[in-house]
Protein backbone atom coordinates (compact mmCIF):
# COMPACT_ATOMS: atom_id res chain seq x y z
CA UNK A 1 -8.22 -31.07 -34.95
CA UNK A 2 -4.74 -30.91 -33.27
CA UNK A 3 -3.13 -27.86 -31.61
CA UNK A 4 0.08 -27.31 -30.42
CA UNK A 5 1.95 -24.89 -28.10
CA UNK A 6 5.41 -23.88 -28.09
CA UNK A 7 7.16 -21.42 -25.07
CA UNK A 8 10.47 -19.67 -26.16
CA UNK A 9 11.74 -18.17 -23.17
CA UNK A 10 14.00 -15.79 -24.84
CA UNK A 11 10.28 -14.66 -27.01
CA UNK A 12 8.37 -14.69 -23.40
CA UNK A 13 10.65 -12.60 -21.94
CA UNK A 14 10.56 -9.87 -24.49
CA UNK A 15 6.54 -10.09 -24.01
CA UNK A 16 6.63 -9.53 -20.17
CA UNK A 17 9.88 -8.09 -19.26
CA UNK A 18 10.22 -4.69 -18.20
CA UNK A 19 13.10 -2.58 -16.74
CA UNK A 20 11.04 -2.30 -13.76
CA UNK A 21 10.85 -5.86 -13.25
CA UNK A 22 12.78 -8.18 -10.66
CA UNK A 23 16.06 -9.95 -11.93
CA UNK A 24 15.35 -12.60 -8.96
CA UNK A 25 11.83 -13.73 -7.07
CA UNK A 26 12.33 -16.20 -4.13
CA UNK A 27 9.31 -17.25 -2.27
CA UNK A 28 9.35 -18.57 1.16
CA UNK A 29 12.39 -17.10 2.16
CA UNK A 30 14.16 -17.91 5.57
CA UNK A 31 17.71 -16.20 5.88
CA UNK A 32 19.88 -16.45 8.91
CA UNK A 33 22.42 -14.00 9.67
CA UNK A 34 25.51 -14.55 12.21
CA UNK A 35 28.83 -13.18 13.20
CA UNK A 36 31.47 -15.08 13.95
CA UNK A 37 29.82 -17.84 13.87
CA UNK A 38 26.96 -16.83 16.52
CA UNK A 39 23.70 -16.32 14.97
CA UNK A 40 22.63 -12.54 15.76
CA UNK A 41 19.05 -12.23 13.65
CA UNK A 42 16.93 -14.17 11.13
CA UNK A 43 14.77 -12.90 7.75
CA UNK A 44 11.78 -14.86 7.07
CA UNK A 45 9.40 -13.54 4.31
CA UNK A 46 6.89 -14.99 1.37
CA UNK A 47 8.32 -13.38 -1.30
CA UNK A 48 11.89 -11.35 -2.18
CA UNK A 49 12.58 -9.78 -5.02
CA UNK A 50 15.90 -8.44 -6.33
CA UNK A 51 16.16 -5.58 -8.56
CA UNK A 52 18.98 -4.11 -10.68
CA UNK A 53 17.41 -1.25 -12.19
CA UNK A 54 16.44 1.33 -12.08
CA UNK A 55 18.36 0.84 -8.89
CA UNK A 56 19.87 -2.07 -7.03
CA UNK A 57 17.47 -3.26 -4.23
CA UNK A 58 16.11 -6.12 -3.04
CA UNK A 59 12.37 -5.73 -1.66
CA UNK A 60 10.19 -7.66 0.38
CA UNK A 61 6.96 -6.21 -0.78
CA UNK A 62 4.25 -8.82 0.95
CA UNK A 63 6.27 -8.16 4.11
CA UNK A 64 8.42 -9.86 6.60
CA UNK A 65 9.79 -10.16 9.88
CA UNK A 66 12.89 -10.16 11.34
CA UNK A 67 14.12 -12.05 14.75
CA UNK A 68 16.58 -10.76 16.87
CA UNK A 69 18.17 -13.79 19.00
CA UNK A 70 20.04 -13.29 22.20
CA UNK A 71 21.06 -16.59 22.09
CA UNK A 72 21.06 -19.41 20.27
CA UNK A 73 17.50 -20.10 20.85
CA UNK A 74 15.94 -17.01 22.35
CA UNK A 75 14.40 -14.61 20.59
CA UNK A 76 14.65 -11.04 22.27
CA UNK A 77 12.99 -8.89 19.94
CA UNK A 78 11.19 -9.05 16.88
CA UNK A 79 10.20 -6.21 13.76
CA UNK A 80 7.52 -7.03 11.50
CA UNK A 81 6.38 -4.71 8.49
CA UNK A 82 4.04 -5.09 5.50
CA UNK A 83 6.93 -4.11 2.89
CA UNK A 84 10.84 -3.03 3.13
CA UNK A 85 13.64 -2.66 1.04
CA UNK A 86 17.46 -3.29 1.35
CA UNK A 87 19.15 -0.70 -1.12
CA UNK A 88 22.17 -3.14 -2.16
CA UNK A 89 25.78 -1.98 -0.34
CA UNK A 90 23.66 0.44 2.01
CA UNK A 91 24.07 -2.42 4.95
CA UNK A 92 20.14 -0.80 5.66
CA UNK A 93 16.72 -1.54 5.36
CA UNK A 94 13.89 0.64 5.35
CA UNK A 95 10.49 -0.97 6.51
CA UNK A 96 6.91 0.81 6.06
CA UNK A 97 3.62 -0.18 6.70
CA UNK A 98 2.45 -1.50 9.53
CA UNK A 99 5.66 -1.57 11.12
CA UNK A 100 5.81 -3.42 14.58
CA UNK A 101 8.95 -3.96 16.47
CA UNK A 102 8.89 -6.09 19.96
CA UNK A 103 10.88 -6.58 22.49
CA UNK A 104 10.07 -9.51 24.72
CA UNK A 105 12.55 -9.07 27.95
CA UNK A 106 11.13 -5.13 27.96
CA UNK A 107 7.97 -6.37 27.25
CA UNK A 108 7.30 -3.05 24.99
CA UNK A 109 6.01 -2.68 21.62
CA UNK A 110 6.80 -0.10 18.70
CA UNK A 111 4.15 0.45 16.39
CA UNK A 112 4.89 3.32 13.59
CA UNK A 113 4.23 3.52 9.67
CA UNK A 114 8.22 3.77 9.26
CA UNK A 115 11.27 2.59 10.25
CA UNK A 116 14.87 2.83 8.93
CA UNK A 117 17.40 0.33 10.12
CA UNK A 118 21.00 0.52 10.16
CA UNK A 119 22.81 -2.30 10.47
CA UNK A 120 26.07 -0.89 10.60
CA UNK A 121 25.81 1.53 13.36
CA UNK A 122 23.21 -1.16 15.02
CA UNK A 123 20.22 1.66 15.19
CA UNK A 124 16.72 2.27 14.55
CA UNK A 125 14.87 5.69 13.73
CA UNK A 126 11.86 6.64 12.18
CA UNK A 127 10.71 10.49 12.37
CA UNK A 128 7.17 9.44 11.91
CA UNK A 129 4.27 9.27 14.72
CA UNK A 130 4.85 6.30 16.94
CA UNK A 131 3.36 4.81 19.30
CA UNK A 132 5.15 2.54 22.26
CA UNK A 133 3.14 0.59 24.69
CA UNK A 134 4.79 -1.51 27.51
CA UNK A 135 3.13 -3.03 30.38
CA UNK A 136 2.69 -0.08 32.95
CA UNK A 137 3.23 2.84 29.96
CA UNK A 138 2.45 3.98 27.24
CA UNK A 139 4.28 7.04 24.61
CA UNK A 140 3.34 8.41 21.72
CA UNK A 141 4.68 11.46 19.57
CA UNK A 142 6.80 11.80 16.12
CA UNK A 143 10.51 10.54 16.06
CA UNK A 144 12.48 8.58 18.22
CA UNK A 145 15.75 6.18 17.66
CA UNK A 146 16.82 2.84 19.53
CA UNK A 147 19.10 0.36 19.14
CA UNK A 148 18.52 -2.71 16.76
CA UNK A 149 16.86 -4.58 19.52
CA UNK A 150 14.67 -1.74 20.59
CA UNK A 151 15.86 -2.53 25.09
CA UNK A 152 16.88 1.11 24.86
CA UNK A 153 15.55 4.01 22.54
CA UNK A 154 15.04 7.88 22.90
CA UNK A 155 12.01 9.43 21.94
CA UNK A 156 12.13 13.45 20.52
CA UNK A 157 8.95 14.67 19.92
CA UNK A 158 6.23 13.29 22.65
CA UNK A 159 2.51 13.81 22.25
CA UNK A 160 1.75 11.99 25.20
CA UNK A 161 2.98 9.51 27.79
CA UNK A 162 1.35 8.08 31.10
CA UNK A 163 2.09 5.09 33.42
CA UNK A 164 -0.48 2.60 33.82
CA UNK A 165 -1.43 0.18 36.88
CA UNK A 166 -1.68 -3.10 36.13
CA UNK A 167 -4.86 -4.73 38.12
CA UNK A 168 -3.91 -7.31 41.12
């Protein structure tokens, strides 16, 4: 007995396709961004995908991370989230889950369950609990804003804040 298999593309697509599925899937993605020539941050991520409808997005939904460079090969901060989206012409991303955002030279830490990031106005804001932990301090309360790099922010509502000694 002989069998035989045949895959129409056009026939598979009408099987699987949905309006609620990506128009693009890249895996291993590594994206660097500059201005005027001068690299200013970096996308890295295992999976994008691009949507058109019902809205035009492109989402990184196993994650990614983002490195900030303050030159050409020094990183100065880094954000790291278990999903975000970039709504397309927004010039934003909004990152939830797990959302971590470092900055080395401070040596401080921003942990919060969401984060929006403006690219255009070169800000970050989330109005959800947060916590920020540096070497001698810690903060925690709900909303605060910083810019991209997170070397200066403002905190609004605080829960709780304390300096700590490091031992000798």
């Amino acid at each position: 007995m002989f069998f035989s298999c045949e895959n129409d593309l056009d026939n598979i697509k009408l099987v699987t396709a949905t309006d609620e599925s990506p128009d693009q899937i890249v895996n291993q993605i590594h994206t660097l961004y500059s201005d005027t020539g001068v690299v200013k941050f970096e996308i890295i991520a295992g999976r994008m995908e691009v949507y058109s409808m019902p809205s035009k997005k492109t989402v990184f939904k196993n994650g990614f991370q983002v490195n900030f460079f303050k030159s050409k090969d020094s990183v100065e901060a880094t954000l790291t989230a278990d999903y975000a989206e970039m709504p397309e012409g927004s010039n934003s991303i909004f990152a939830r889950s797990k959302v971590i955002f470092t900055n080395f030279e401070k040596k401080q830490t921003l942990k919060t369950e969401e984060l929006f990031w403006d690219q255009t106005t070169k800000r970050i804001t989330t109005e959800k609990a947060f916590e920020i932990i540096g070497e001698k301090s810690y903060i925690s309360g709900y909303g605060m804003d910083a810019n991209e790099t997170f070397s200066e922010y403002h905190t609004h509502n605080v829960t709780a804040e304390f300096e700590t000694e490091k031992e000798p």
